[in-house]
Protein backbone atom coordinates (compact mmCIF):
# COMPACT_ATOMS: atom_id res chain seq x y z
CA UNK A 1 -67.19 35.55 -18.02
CA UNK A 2 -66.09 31.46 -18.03
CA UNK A 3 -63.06 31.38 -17.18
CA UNK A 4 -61.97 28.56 -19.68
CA UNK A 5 -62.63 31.11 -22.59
CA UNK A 6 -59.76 33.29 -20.95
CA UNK A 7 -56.74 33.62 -23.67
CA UNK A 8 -54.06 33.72 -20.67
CA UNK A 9 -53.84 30.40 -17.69
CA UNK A 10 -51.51 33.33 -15.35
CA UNK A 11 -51.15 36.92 -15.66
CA UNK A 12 -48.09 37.92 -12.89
CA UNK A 13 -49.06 41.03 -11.56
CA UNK A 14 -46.21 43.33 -9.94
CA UNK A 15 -43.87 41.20 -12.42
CA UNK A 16 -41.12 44.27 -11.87
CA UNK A 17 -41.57 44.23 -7.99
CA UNK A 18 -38.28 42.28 -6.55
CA UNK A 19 -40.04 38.90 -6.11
CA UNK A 20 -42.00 39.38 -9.32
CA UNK A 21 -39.25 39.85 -11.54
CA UNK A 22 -37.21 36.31 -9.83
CA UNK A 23 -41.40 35.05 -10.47
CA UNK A 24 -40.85 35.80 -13.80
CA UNK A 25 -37.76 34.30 -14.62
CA UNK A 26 -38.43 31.47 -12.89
CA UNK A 27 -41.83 30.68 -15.71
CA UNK A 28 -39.61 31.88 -18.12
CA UNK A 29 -36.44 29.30 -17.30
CA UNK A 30 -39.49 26.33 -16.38
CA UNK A 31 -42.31 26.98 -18.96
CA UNK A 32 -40.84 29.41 -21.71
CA UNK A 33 -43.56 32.41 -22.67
CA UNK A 34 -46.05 30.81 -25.35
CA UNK A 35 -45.86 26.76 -24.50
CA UNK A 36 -47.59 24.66 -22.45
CA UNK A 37 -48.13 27.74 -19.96
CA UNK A 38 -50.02 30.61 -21.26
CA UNK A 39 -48.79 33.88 -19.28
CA UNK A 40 -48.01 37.32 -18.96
CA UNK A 41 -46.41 39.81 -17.20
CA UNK A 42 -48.33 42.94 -15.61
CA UNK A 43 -47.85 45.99 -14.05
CA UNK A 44 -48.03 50.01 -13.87
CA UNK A 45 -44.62 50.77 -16.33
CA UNK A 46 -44.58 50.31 -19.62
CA UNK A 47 -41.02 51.07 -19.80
CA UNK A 48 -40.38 48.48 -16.98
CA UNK A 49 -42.05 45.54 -18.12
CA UNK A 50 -40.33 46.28 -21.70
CA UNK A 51 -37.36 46.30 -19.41
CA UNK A 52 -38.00 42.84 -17.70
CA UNK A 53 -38.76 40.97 -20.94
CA UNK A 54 -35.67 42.06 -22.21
CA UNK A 55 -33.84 40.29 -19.36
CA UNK A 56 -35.27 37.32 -19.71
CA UNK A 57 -33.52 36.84 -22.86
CA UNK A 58 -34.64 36.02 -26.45
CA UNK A 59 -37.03 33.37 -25.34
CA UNK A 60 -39.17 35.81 -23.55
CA UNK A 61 -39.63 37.82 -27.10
CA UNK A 62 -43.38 36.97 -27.39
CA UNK A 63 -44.25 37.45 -23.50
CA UNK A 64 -47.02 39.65 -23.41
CA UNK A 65 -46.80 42.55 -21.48
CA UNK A 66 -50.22 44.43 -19.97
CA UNK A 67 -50.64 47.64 -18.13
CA UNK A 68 -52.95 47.95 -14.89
CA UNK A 69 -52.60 50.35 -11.80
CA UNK A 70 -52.96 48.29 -8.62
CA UNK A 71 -55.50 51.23 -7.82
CA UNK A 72 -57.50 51.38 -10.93
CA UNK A 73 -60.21 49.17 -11.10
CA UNK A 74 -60.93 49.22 -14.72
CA UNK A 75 -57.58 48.23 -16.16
CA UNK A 76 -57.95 45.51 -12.91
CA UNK A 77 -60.70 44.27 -14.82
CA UNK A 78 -58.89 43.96 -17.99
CA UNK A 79 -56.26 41.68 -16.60
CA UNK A 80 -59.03 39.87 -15.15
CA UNK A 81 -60.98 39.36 -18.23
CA UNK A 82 -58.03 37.97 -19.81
CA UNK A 83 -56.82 34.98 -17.52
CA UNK A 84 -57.95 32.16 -14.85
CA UNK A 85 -55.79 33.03 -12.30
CA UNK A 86 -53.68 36.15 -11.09
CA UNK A 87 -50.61 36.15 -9.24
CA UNK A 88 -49.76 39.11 -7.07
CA UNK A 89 -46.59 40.26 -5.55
CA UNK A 90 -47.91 43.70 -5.03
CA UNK A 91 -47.47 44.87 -1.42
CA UNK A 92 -47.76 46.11 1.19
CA UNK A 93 -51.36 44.25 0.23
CA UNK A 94 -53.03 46.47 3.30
CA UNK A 95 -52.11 49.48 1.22
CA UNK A 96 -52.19 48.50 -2.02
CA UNK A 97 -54.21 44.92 -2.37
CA UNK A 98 -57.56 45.57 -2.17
CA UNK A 99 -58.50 46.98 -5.53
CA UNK A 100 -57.59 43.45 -7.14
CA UNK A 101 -58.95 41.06 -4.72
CA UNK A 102 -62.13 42.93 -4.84
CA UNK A 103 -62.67 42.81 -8.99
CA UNK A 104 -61.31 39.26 -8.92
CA UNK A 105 -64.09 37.98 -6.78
CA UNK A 106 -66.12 40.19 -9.22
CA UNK A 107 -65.35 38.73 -12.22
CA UNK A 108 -64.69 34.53 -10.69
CA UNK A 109 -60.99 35.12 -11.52
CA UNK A 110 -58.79 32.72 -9.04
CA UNK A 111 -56.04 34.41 -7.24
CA UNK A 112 -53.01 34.24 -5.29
CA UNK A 113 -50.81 36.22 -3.47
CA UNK A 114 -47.52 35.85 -0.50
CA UNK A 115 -49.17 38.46 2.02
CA UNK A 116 -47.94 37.79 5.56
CA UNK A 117 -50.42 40.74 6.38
CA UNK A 118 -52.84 38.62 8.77
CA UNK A 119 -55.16 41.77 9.58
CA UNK A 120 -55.39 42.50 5.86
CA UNK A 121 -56.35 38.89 5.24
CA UNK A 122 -59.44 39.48 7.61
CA UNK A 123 -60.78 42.33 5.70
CA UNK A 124 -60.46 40.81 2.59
CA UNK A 125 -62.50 37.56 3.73
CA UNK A 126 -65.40 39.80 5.60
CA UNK A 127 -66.07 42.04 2.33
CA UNK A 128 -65.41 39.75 -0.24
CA UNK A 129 -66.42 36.31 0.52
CA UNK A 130 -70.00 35.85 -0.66
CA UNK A 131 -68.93 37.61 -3.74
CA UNK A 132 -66.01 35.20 -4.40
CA UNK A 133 -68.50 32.26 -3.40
CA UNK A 134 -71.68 33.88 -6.27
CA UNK A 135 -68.82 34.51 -8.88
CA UNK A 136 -66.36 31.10 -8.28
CA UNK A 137 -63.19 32.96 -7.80
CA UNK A 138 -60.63 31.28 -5.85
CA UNK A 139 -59.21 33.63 -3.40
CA UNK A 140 -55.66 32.31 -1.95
CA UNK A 141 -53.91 34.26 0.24
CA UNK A 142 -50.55 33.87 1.68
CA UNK A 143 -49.36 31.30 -1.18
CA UNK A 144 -45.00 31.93 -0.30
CA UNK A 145 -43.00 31.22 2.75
CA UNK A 146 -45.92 32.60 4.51
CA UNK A 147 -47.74 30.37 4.60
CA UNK A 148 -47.31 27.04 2.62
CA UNK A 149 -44.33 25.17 4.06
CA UNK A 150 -46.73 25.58 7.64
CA UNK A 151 -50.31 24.90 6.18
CA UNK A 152 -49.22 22.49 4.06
CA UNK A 153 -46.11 20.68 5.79
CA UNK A 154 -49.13 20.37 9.14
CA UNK A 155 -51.76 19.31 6.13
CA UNK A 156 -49.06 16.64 4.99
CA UNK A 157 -48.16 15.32 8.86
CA UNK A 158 -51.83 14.82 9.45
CA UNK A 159 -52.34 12.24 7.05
CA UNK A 160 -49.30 10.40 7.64
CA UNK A 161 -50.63 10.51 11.35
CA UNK A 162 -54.54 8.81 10.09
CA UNK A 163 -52.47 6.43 8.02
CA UNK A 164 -50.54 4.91 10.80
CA UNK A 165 -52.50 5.76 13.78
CA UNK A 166 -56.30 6.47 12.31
CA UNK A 167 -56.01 9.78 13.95
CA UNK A 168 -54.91 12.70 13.79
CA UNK A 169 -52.68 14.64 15.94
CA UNK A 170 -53.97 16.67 18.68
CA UNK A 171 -50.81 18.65 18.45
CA UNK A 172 -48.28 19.63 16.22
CA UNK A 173 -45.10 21.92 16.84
CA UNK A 174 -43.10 23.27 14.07
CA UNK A 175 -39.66 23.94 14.82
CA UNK A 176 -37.34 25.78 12.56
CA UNK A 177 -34.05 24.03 12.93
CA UNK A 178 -31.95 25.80 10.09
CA UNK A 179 -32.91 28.89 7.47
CA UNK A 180 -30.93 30.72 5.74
CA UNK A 181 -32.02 33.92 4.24
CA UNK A 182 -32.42 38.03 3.72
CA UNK A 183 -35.26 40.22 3.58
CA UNK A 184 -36.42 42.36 1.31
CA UNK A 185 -37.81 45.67 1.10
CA UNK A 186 -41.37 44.25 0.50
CA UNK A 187 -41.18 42.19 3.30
CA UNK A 188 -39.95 44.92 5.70
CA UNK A 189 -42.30 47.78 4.37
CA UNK A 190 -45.23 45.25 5.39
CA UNK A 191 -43.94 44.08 8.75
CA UNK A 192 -44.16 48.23 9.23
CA UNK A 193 -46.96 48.61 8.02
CA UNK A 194 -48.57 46.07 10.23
CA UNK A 195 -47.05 47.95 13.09
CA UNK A 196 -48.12 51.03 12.11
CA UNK A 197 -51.87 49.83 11.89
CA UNK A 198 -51.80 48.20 15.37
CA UNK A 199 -49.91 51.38 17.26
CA UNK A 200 -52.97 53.25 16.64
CA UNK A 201 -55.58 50.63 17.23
CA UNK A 202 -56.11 48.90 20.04
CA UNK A 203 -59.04 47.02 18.79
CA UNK A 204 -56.59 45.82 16.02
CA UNK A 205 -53.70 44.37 18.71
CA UNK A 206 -55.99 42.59 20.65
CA UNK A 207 -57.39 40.87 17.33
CA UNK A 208 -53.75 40.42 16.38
CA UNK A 209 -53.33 38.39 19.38
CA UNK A 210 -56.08 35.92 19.04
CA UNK A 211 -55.13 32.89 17.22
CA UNK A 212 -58.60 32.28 15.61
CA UNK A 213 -59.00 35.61 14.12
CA UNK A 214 -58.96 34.36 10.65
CA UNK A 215 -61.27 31.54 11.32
CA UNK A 216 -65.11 31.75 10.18
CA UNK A 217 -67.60 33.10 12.40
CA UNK A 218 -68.81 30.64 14.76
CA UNK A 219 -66.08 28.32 14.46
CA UNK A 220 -66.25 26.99 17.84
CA UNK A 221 -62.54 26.74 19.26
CA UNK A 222 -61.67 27.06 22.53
CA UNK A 223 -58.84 25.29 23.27
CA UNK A 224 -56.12 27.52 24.61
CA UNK A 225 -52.95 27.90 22.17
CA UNK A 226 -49.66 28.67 23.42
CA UNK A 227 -47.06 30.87 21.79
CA UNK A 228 -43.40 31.19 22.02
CA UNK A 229 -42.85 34.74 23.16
CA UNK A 230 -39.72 33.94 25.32
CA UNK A 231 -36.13 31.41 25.62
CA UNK A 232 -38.31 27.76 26.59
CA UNK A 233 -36.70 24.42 26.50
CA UNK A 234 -38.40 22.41 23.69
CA UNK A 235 -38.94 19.00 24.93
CA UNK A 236 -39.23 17.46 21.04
CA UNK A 237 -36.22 18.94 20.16
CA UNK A 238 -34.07 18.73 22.99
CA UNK A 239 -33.08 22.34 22.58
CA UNK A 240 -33.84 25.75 23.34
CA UNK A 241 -36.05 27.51 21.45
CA UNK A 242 -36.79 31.21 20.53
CA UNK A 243 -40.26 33.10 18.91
CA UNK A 244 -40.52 32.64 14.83
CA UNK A 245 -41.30 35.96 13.08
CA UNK A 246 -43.79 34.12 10.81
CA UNK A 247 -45.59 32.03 13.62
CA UNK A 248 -47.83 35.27 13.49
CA UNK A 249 -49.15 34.56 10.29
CA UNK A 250 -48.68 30.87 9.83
CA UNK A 251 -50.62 29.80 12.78
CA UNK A 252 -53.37 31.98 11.98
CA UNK A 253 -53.42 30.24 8.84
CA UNK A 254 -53.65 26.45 9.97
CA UNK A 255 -56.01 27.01 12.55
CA UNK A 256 -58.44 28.62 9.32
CA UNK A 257 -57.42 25.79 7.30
CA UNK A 258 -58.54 23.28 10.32
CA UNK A 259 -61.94 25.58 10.58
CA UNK A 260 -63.01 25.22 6.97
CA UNK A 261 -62.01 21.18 7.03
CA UNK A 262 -64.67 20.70 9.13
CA UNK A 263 -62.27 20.25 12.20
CA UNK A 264 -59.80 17.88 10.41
CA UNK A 265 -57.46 18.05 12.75
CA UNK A 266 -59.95 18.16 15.84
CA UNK A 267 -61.59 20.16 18.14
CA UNK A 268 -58.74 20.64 20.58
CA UNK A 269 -56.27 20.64 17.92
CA UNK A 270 -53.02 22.86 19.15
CA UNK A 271 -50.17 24.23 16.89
CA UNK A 272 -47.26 26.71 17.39
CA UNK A 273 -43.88 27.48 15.59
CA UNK A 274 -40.73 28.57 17.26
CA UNK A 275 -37.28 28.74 15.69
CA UNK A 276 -34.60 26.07 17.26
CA UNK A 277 -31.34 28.07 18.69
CA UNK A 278 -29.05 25.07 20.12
CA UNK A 279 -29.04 22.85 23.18
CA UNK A 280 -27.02 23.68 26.72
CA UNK A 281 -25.94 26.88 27.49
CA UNK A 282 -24.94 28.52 24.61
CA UNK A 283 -28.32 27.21 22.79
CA UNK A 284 -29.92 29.05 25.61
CA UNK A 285 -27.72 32.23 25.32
CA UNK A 286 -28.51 32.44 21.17
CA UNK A 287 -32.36 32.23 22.28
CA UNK A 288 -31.70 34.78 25.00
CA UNK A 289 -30.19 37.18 22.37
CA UNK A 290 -32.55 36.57 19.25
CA UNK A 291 -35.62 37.57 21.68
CA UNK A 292 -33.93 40.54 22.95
CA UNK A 293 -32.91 41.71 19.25
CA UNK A 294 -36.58 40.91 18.30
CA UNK A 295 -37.90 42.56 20.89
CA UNK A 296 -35.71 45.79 20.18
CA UNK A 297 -37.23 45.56 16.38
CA UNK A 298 -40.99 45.08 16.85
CA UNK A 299 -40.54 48.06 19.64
CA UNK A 300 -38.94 50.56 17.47
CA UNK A 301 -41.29 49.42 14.37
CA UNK A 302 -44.35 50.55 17.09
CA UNK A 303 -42.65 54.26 17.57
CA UNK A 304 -43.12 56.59 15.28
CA UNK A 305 -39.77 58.21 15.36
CA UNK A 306 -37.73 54.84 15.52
CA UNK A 307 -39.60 53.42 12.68
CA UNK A 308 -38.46 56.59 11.09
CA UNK A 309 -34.92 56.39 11.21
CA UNK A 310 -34.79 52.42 10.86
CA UNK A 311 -36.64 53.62 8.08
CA UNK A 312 -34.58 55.81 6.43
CA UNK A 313 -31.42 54.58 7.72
CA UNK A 314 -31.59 51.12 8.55
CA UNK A 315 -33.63 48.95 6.69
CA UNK A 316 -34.06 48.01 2.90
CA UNK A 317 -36.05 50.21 0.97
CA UNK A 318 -38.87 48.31 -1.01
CA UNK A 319 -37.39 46.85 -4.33
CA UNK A 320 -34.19 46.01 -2.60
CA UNK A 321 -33.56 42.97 -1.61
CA UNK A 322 -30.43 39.55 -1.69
CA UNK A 323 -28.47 39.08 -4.46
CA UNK A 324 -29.15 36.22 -7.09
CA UNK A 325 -26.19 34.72 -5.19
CA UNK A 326 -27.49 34.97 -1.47
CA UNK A 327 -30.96 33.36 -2.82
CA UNK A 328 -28.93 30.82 -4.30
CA UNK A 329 -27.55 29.91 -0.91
CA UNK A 330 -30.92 30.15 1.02
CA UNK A 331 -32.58 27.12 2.24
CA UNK A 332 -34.76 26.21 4.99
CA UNK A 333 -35.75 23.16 7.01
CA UNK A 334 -38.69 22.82 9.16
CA UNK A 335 -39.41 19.95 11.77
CA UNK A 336 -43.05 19.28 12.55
CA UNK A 337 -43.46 17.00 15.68
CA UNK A 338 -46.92 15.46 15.83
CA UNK A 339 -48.36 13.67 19.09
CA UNK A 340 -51.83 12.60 19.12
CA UNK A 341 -54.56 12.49 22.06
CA UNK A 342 -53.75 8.64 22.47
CA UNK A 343 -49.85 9.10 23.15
CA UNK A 344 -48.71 8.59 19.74
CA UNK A 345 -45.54 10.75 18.18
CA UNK A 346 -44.61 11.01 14.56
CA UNK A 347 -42.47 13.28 12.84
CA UNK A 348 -41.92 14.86 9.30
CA UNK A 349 -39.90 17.83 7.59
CA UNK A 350 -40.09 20.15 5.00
CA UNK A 351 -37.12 21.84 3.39
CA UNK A 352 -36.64 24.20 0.12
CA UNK A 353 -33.48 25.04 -1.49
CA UNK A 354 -33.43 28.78 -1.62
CA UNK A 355 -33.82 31.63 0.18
CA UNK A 356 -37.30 31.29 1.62
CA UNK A 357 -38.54 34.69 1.14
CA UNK A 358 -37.96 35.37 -2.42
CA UNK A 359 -35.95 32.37 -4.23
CA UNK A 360 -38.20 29.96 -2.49
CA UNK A 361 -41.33 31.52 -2.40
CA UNK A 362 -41.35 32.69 -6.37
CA UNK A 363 -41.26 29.37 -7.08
CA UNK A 364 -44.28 27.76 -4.55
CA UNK A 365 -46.42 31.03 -5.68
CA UNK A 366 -46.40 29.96 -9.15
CA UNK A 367 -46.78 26.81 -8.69
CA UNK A 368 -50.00 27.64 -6.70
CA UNK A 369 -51.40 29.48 -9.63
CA UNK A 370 -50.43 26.96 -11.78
CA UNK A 371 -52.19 24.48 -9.57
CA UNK A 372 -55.01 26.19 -9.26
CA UNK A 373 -55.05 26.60 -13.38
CA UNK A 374 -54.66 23.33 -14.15
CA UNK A 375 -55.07 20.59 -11.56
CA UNK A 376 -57.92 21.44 -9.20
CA UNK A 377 -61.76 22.78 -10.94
CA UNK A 378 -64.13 24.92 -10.20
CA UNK A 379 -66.19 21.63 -9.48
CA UNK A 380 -63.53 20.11 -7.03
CA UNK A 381 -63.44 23.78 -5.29
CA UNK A 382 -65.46 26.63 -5.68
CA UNK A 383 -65.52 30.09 -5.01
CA UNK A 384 -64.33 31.77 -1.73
CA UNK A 385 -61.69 32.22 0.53
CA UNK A 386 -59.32 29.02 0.92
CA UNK A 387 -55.96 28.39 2.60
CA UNK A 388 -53.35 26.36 0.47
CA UNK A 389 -53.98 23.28 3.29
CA UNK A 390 -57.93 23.39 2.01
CA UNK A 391 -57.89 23.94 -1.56
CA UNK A 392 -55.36 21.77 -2.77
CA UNK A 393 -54.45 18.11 -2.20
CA UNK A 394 -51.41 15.83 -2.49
CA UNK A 395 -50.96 17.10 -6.06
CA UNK A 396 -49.39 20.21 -5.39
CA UNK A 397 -47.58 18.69 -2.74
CA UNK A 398 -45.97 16.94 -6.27
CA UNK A 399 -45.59 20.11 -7.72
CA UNK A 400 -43.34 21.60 -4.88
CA UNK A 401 -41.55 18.58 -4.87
CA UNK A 402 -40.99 17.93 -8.40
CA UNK A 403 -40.66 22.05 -10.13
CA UNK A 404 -40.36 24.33 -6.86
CA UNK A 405 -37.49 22.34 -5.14
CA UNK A 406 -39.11 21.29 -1.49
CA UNK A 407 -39.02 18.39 -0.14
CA UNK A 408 -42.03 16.70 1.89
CA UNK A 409 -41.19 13.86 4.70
CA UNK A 410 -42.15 11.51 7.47
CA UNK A 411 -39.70 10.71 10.17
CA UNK A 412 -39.58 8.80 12.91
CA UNK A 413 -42.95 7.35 15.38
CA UNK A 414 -43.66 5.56 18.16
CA UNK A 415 -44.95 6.28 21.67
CA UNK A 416 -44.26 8.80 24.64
């Protein structure tokens, strides 16, 4: 079917999930529901969605609402059939994400989703690719927190780095300096799930650990890549740094992005994340204590029984998650520090002005199916698997900055 004939640019799918309902609103405050953005709101209740629109308030009136089980393939294909791009906020995607990824690259229907789930990713690419390639569907993964701040804040250093020094860096460190923010049920249900799949296969950690293992078959890297697993003193910075929870998924994500570039950023190229807790001794004490704490986490998530009771007990359930307030609060700001194989430095930084998991991120998924709806064509970029960093350009670095509240920017260079 060609996709231009499709009524709908954006069917949400999962719109009464926790991030899919702030998704929702957010279209709803930005676009209204029958203007220059033609979308709808999907998902397995009837009752629900009915719900939803009403909250939105009287300009959602006309929103279309459409029924689809995230395991039925046939009402899949209805959605698809419908609209050029879906957005989904249905996960854990390893349990429950397959079903549409595999009718999209069916039917050539572009697609989006905020899956941190890197082994998940993997599958996806190995059965679906050459489909997605034959039928022209777009297939972006990991369009939220995880992983476009990363892919695209390292895309947007890069050429800043050519401009100046007609090179790019040979490595880049992103440093979180400041973030403030809550997970959600979602979020912790997949970070569980993850766990769950690599206590039982060995095969699976040791694929986990590789920081290529999203890259395309012979991509050729060798170059070893560190990773912050412990309190280390972070030269760039001048303070001590602990592991980033993410760094899992957005590294795995640049490096593909640098694969299917055709090396952009070089053969050697070398990238790790890392969040900044202070300088001195107490900097080093908070780093101390965040890696112990982490450590404590990603061990009980790997027991059965722990992840149990945290669980039960402990943890948000899915569909809970920080109030309208908290995400109001949330921010983030990331420092990239570039050095190049000739000695040169330069810096940048990305920020947003919500809570990065779910204020932040409902806003940069939309506006990556919005980008791929309307600014980048199935002639610029055809079917198949693509990171953000590789399918779109400096435009949708506009549209973050201009309707998803980031902020993209180069700092200071020189030489070491």
């Amino acid at each position: 079917m060609n996709n231009s004939s499709r009524k709908l640019d954006l069917i949400v799918f999962g719109a009464t999930s926790f991030v899919g309902e702030i998704l929702c609103q957010y279209l709803c405050r930005e676009y209204g529901t029958d203007a220059e953005v033609k979308w709808a709101a999907a998902g397995r209740s009837r009752d629900k969605l009915e719900k939803l629109r009403n909250s939105l308030g009287k300009e959602a009136r006309n929103l279309p609402l459409l029924t689809a089980d995230a395991g039925d393939e046939s009402s899949l294909k209805s959605l698809c059939e419908q609209t050029r791009v879906i957005a989904s906020t249905v996960g854990p995607y390893a349990l429950y994400g397959e079903p549409l990824v595999k009718v999209c690259a069916a039917t050539g229907t572009d697609y989006c989703d905020l899956t941190g789930e890197v082994q998940w990713v993997e599958r996806m690419i190995n059965r679906y690719q050459e489909q997605a390639r034959k039928t022209g569907a777009r297939i972006v993964p990991s369009c939220g927190f995880d992983s476009i701040p990363s892919d695209m804040g390292v895309w947007h250093l890069q050429n800043a780095a050519r401009a100046q020094f007609g090179q790019p860096c040979e490595t880049i460190r992103m440093r979180v300096k400041a973030i403030r923010g809550a997970a959600s049920g979602g979020t912790v249900a997949s970070i569980l799930n993850i766990a769950k799949e690599a206590s039982k296969s060995p095969q699976l950690r040791k694929a986990l650990a590789d920081p290529y293992f999203i890259c395309p078959q012979g991509h050729g890297f060798k170059t070893r890549q560190h990773n912050v697993t412990v309190p280390e003193y972070d030269p760039d910075s001048k303070q001590w740094a602990a592991p980033f929870i993410m760094a899992g998924i957005n590294t795995r994500v640049v490096h593909r992005s640098n694969a299917l570039s055709g090396k952009a950023y070089g053969e050697n190229f070398r990238y790790d994340e890392s969040m900044l807790m202070g300088s001195g001794v107490s900097g080093r004490l908070k780093a101390t204590g965040f890696v112990l704490g982490l450590g404590a986490f990603l061990a009980g998530a790997a027991i059965k029984p722990a992840r149990w009771m945290m669980e039960s007990f402990i943890l948000p359930k899915p569909g809970e998650g920080p109030s309208p307030e908290a995400q109001a609060r949330g921010f983030y700001d990331l420092r990239f520090y570039g050095h190049t194989a000739d000695g040169e430095t330069i810096n940048s930084k990305v920020t947003g002005d919500r809570d990065p998991g779910y204020g932040s991120t409902a806003k940069i998924l939309s506006q990556a199916a919005l980008s791929l709806a309307f600014d980048i064509g199935k002639e610029e970029k055809g079917g198949g698997f693509w990171t953000t960093a590789t399918v779109f350009d400096q435009r949708f670095i506009d549209r973050l900055e201009s309707k998803a509240g980031l902020k993209f920017s180069i700092g200071a260079s020189g030489r070491q």
